[in-house]
N, C-alpha and C. Protein backbone atom coordinates (compact mmCIF):
# COMPACT_ATOMS: atom_id res chain seq x y z
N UNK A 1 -3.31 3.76 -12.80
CA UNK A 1 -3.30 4.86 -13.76
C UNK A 1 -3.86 6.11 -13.08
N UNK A 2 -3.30 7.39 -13.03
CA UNK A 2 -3.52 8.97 -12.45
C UNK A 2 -5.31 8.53 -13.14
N UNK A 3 -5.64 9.31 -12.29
CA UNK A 3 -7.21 10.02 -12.66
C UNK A 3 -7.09 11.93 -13.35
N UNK A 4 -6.15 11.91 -13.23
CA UNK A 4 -5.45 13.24 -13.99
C UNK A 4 -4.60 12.88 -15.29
N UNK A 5 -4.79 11.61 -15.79
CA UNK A 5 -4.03 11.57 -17.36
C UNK A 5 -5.46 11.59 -18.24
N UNK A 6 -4.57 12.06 -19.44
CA UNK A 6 -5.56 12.85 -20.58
C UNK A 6 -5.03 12.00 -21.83
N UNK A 7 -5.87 11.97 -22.62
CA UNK A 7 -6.14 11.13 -24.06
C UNK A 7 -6.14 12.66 -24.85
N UNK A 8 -4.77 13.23 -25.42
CA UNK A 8 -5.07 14.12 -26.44
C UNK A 8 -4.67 13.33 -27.74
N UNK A 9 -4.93 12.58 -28.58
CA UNK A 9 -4.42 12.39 -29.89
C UNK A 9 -5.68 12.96 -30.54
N UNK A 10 -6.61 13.30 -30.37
CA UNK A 10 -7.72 14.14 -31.41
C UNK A 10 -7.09 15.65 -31.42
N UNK A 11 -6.27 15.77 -30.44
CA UNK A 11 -5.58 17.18 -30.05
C UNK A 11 -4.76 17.90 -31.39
N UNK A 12 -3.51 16.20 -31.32
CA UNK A 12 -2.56 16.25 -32.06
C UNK A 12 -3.02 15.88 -33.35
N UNK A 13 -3.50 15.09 -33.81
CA UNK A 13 -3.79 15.66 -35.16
C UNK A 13 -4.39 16.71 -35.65
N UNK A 14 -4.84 17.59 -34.96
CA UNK A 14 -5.40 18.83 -35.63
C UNK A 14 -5.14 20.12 -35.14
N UNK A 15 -3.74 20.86 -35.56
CA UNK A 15 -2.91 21.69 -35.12
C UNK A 15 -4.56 23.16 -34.40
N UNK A 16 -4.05 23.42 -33.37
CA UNK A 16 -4.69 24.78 -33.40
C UNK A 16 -6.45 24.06 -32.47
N UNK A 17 -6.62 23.11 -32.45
CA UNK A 17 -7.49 22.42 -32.30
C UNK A 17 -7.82 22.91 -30.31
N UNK A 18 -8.73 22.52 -29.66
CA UNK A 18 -8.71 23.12 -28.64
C UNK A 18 -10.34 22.38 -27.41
N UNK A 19 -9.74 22.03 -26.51
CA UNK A 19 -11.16 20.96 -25.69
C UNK A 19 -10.38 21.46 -23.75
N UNK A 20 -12.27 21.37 -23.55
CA UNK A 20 -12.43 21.55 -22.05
C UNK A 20 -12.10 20.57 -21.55
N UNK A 21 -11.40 20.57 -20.01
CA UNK A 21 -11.65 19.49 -19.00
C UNK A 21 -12.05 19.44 -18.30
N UNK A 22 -12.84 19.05 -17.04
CA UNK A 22 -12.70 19.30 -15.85
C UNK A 22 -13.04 17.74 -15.44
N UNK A 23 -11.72 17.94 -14.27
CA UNK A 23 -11.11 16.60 -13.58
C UNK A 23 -11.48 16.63 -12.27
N UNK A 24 -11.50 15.71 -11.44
CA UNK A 24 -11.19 15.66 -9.80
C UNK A 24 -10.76 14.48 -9.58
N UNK A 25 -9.35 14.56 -8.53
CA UNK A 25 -8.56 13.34 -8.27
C UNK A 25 -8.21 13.66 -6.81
N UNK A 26 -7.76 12.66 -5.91
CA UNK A 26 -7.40 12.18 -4.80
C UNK A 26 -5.84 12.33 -4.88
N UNK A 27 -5.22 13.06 -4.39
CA UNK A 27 -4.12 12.94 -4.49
C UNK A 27 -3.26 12.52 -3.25
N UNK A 28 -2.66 11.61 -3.33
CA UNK A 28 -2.06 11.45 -1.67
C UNK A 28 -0.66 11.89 -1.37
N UNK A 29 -0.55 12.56 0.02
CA UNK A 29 0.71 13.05 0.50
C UNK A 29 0.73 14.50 0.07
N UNK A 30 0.05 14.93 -0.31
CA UNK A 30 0.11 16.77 -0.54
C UNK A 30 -0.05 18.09 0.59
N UNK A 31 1.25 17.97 0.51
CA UNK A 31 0.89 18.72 1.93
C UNK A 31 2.74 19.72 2.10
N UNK A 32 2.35 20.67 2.37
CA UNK A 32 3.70 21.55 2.58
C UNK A 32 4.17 21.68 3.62
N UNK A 33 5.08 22.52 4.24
CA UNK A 33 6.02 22.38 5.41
C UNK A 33 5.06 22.52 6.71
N UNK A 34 3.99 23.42 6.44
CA UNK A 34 2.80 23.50 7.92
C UNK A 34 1.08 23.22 7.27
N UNK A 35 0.77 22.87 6.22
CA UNK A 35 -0.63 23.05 5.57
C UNK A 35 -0.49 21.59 4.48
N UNK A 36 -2.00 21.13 4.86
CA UNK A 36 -1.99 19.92 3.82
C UNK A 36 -2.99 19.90 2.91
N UNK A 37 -3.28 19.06 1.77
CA UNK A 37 -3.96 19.28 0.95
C UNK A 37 -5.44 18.48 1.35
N UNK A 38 -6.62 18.63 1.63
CA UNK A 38 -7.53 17.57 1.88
C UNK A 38 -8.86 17.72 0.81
N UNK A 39 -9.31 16.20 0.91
CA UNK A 39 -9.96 16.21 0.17
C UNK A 39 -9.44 16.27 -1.75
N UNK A 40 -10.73 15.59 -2.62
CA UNK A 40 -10.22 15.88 -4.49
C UNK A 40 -9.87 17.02 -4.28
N UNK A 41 -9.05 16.78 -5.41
CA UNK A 41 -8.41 18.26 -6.53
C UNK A 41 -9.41 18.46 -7.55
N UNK A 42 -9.70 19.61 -7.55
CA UNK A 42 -10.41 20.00 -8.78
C UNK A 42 -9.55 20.52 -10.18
N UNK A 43 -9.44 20.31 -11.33
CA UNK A 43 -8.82 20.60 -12.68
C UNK A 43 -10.02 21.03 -12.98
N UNK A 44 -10.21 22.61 -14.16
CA UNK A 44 -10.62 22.66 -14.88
C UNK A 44 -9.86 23.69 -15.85
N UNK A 45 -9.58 22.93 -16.99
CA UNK A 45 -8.64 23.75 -18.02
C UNK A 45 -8.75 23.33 -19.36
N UNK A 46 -8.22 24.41 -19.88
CA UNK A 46 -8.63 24.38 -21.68
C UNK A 46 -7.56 23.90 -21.97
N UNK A 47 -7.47 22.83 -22.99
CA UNK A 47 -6.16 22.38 -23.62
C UNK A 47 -6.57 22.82 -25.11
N UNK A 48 -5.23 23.21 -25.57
CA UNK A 48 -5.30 23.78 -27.01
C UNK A 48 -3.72 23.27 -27.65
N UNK A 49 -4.12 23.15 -28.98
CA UNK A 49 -2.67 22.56 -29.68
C UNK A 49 -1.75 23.18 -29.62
N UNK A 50 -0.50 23.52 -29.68
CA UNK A 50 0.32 24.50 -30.39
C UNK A 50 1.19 24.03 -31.41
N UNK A 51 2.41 24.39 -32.24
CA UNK A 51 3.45 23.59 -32.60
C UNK A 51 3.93 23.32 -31.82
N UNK A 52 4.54 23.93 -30.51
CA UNK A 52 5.33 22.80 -29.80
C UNK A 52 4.38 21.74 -29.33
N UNK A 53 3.25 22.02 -28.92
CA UNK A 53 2.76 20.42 -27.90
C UNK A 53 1.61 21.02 -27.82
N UNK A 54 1.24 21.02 -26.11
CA UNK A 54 -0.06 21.47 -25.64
C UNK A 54 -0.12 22.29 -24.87
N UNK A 55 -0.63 23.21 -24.58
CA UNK A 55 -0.94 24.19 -23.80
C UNK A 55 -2.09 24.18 -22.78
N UNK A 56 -1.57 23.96 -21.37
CA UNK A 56 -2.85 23.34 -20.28
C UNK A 56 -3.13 25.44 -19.82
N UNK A 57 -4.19 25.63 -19.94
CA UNK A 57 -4.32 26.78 -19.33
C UNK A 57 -5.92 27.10 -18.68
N UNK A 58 -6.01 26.78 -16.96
CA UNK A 58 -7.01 26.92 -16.44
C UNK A 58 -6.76 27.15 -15.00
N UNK A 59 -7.57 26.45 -14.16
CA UNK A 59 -7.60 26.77 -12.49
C UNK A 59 -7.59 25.10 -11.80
N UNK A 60 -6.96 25.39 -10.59
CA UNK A 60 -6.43 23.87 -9.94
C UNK A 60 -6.88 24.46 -9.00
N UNK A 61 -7.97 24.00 -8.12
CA UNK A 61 -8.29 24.17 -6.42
C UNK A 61 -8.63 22.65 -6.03
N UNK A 62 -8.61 22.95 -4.43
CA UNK A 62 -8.44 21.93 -3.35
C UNK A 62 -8.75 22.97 -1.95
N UNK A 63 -8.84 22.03 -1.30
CA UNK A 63 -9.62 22.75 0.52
C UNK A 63 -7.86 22.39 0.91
N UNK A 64 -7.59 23.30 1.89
CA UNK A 64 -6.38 22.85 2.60
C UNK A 64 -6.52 22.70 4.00
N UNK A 65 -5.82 22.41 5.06
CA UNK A 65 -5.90 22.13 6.42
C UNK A 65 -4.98 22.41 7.27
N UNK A 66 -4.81 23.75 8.16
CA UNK A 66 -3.27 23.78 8.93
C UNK A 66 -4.24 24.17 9.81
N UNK A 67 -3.16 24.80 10.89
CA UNK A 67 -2.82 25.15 12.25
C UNK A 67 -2.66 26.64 12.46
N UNK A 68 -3.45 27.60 12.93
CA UNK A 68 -2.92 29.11 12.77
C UNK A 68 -1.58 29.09 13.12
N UNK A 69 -0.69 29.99 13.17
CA UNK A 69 0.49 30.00 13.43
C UNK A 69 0.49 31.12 14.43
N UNK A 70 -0.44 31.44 14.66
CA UNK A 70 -0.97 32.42 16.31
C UNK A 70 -1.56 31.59 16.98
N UNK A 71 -2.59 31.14 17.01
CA UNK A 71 -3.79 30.82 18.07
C UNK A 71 -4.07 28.86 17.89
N UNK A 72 -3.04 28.33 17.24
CA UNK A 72 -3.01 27.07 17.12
C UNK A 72 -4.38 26.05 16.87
N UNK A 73 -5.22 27.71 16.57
CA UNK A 73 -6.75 26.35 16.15
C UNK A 73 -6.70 26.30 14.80
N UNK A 74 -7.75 25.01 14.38
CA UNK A 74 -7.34 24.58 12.79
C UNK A 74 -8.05 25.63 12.19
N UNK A 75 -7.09 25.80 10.69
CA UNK A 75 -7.58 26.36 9.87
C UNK A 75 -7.76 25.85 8.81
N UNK A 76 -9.34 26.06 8.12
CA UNK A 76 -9.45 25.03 6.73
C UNK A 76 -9.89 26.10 5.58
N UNK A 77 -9.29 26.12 4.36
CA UNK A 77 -9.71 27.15 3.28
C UNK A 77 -9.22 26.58 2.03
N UNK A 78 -10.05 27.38 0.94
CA UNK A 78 -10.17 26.75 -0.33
C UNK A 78 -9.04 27.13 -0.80
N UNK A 79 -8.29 26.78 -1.90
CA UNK A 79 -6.65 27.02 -2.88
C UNK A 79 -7.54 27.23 -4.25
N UNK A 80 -7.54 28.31 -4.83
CA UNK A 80 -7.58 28.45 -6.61
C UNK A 80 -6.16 28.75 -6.76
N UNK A 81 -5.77 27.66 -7.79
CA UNK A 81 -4.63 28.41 -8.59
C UNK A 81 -4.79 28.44 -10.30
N UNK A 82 -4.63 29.59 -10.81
CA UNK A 82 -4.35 29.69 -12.65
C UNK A 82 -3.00 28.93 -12.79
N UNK A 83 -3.35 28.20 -13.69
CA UNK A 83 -2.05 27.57 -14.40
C UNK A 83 -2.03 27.85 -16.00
N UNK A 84 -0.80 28.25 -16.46
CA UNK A 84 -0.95 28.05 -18.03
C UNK A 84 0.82 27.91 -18.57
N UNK A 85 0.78 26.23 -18.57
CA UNK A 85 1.99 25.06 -18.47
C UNK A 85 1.70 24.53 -20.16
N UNK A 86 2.84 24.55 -20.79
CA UNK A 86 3.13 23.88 -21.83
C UNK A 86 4.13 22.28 -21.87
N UNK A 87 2.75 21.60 -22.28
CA UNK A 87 3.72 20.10 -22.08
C UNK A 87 3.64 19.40 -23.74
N UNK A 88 5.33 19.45 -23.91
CA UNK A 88 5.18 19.15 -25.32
C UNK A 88 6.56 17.47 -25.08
N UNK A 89 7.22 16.86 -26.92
CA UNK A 89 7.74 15.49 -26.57
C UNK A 89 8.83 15.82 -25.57
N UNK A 90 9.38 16.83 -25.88
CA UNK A 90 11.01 16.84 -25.20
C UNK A 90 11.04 17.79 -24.47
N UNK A 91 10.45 17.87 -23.40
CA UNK A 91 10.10 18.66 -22.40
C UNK A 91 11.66 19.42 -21.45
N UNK A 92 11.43 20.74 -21.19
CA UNK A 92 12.93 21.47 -20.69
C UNK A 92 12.39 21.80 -19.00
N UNK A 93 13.89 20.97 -18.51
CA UNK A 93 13.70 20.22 -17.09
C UNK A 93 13.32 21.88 -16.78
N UNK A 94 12.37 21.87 -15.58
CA UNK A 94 11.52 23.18 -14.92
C UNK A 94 10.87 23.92 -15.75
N UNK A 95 10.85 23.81 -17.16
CA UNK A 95 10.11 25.02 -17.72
C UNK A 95 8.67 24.26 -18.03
N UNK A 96 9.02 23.76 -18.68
CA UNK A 96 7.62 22.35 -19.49
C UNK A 96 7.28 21.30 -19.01
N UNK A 97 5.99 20.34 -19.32
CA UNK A 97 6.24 19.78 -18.54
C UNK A 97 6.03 18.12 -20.04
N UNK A 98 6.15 16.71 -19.40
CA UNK A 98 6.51 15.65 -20.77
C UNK A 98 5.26 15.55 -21.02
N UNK A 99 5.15 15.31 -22.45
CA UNK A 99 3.95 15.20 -23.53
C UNK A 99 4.14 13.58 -23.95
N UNK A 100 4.02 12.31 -23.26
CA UNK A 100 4.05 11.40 -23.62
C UNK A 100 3.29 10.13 -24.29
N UNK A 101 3.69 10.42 -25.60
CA UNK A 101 3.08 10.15 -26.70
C UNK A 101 1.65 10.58 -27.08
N UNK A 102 0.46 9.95 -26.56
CA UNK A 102 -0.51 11.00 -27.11
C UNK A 102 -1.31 11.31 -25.78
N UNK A 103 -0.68 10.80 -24.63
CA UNK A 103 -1.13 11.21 -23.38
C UNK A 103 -0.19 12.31 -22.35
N UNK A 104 -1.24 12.79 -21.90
CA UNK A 104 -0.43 13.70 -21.30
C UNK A 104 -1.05 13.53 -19.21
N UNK A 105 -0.15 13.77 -18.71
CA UNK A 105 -0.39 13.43 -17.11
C UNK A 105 -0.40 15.03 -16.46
N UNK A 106 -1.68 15.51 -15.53
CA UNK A 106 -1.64 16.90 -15.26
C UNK A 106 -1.49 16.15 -13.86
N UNK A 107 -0.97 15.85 -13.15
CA UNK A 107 -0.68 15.11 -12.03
C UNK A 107 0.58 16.25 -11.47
N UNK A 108 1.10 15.67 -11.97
CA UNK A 108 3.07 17.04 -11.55
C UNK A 108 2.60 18.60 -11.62
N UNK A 109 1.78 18.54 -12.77
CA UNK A 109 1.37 20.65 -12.40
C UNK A 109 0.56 21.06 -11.56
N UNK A 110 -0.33 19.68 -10.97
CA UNK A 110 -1.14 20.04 -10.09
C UNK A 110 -0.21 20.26 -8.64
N UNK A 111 0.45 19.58 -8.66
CA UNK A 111 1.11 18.93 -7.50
C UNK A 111 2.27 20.15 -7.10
N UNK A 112 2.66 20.66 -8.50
CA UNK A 112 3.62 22.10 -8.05
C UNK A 112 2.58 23.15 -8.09
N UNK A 113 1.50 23.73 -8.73
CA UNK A 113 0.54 24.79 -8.62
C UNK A 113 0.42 24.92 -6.97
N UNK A 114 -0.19 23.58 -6.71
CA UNK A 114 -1.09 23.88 -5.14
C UNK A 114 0.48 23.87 -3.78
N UNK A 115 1.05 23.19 -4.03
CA UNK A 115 2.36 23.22 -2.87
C UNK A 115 2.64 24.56 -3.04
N UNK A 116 3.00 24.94 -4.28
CA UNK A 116 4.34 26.86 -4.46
C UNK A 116 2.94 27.69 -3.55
N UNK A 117 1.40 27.38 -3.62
CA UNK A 117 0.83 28.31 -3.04
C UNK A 117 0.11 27.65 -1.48
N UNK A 118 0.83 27.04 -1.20
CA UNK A 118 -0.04 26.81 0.25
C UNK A 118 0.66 27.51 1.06
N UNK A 119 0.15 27.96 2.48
CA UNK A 119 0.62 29.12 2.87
C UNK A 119 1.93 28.34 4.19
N UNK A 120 2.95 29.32 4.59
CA UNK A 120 4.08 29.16 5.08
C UNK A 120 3.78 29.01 7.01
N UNK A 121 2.80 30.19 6.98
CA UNK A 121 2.44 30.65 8.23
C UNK A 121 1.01 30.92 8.13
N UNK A 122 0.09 29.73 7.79
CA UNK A 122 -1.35 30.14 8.24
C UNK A 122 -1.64 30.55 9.47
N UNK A 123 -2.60 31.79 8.85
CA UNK A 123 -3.51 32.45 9.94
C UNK A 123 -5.03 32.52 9.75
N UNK A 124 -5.66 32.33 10.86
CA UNK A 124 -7.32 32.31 11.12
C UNK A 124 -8.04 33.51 10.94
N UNK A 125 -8.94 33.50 10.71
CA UNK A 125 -9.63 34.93 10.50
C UNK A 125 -8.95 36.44 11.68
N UNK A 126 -9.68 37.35 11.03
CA UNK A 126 -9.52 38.71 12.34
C UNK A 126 -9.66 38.42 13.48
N UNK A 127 -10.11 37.53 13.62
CA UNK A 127 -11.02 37.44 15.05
C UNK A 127 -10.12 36.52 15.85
N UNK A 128 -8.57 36.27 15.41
CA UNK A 128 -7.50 35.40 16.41
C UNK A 128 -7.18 36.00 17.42
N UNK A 129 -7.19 35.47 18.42
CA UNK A 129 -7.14 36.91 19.76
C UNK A 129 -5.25 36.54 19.94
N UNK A 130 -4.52 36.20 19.22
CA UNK A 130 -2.89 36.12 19.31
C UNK A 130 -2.66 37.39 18.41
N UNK A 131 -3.74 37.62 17.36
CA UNK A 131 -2.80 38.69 16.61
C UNK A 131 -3.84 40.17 16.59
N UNK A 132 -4.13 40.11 18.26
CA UNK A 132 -5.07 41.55 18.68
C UNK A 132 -3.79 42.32 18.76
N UNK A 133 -4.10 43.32 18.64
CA UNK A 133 -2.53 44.64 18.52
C UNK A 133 -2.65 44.53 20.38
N UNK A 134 -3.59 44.78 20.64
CA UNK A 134 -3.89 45.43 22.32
C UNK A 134 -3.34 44.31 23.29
N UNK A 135 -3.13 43.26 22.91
CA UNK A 135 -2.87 42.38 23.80
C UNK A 135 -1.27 42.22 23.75
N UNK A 136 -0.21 42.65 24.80
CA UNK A 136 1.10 42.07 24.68
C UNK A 136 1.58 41.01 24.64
N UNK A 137 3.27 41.12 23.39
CA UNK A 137 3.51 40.23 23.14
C UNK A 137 3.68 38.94 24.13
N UNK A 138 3.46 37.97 23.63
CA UNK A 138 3.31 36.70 25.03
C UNK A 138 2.37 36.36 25.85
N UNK A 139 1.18 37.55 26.07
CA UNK A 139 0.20 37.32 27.22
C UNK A 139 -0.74 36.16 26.00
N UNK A 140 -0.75 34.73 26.71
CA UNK A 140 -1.41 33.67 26.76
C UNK A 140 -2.49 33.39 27.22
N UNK A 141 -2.59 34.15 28.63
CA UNK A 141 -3.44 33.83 29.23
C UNK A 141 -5.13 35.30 29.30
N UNK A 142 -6.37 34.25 28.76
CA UNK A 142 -7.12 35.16 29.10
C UNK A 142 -7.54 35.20 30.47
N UNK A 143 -9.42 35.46 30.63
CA UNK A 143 -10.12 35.75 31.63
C UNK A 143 -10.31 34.45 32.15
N UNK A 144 -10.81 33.17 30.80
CA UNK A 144 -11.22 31.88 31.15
C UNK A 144 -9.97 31.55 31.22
N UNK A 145 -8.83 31.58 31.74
CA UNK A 145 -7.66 30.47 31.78
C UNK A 145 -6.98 30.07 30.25
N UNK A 146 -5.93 29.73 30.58
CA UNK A 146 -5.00 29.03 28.90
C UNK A 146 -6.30 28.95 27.72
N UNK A 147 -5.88 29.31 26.60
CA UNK A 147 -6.45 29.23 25.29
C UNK A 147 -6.49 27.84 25.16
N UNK A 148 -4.88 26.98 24.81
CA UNK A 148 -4.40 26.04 24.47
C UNK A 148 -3.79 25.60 25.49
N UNK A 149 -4.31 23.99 26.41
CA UNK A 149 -3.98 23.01 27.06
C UNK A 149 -2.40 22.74 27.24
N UNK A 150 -1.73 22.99 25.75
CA UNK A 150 0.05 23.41 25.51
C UNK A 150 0.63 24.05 26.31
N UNK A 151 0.17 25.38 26.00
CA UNK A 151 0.36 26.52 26.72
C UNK A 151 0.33 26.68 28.61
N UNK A 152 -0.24 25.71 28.90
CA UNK A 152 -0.46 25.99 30.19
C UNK A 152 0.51 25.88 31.50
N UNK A 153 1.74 25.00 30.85
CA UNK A 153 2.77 24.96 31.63
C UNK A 153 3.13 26.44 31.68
N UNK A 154 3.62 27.44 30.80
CA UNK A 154 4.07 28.47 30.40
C UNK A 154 3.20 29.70 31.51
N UNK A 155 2.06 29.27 30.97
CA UNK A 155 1.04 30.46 32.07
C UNK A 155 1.06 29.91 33.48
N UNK A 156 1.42 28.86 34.20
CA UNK A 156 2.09 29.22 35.52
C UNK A 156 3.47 29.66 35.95
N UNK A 157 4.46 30.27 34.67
CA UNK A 157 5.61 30.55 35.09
C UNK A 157 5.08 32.35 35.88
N UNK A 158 5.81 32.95 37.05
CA UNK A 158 6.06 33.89 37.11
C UNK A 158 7.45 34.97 36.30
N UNK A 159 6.80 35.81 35.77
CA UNK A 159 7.91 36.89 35.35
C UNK A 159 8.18 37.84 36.21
C-alpha cells in the first residue's frame, strides 16, 4: 500500500469540509532524462471538499541529484513544487486525477509535479569554470591539468 494514500471519507461526508497533511514517502525510479529524485518526498497540502471531489492544494519537495551539464561535477538541490489537482469518481484522462472510493492516492501528482520540474540541463553554481564567459569555447584544460579524467584524451589532441 503507497505511503501517499489518504483516508478522506470524513471529507466526503461533509461537503465544504477541509484537513491538513503532511506526508513523506520513498518513491522508487524517479528520475528524468539527466536528474534523479533522492531521498523521501515531502507532501504537505490542504485537502478540501468540493462538489466535484477533492481538491489537493499544497507543496511537493524532494533533494534531486544530476551532473552539471558544463563541468560534469554532481549537482544536488532541493525541488518545491505548488500543486492544486482535483481528484474526483470519474476522473478526465490529464486533467484530474481518480478519487477511488473514499481513498484517494497522491502518488501520480507527486510523481508528475517533481519530473515536469526537474531540470533538462543542470548547472552548478557561478563558480563552474565551463560557463566563465573569459574562457574559450572548448578550452578544457586548466593550469593543474584536465578538470575531468574523461576529458583527457581530448586535451592531448593538437589543433
Amino acid at each position: 500500500m503507497s505511503e501517499l494514500r489518504i483516508d478522506v471519507a470524513d471529507l466526503l461526508t461533509h461537503p465544504g469540509s477541509r484537513r491538513d497533511v503532511a506526508l513523506a514517502a520513498e518513491l522508487d525510479a524517479l528520475r528524468g532524462a539527466s536528474a534523479a529524485i533522492t531521498g523521501p518526498v515531502q507532501v504537505r497540502a490542504s485537502l478540501e471538499r468540493v462538489s466535484d471531489g477533492i481538491v489537493v492544494r499544497g507543496n511537493v519537495s524532494a533533494r534531486w541529484r544530476a551532473q552539471c551539464s558544463n563541468c560534469l561535477q554532481q549537482v544536488e538541490r532541493e525541488l518545491t513544487v505548488h500543486v492544486d489537482e482535483l481528484f474526483e469518481p470519474s476522473p478526465v484522462e490529464g486533467e484530474t486525477y481518480p478519487l477511488e472510493g473514499h481513498e484517494l492516492d497522491l502518488e501520480q501528482l507527486v510523481r508528475d509535479a517533481l519530473l515536469l520540474e526537474l531540470p533538462l540541463a543542470p548547472r552548478c553554481d557561478r563558480t563552474c569554470v565551463a560557463a566563465d564567459a573569459s574562457r574559450p569555447v572548448g578550452d578544457i584544460v586548466d593550469d593543474d591539468g584536465p578538470r575531468d579524467p574523461r576529458w583527457a584524451p581530448l586535451a592531448e589532441l593538437e589543433l
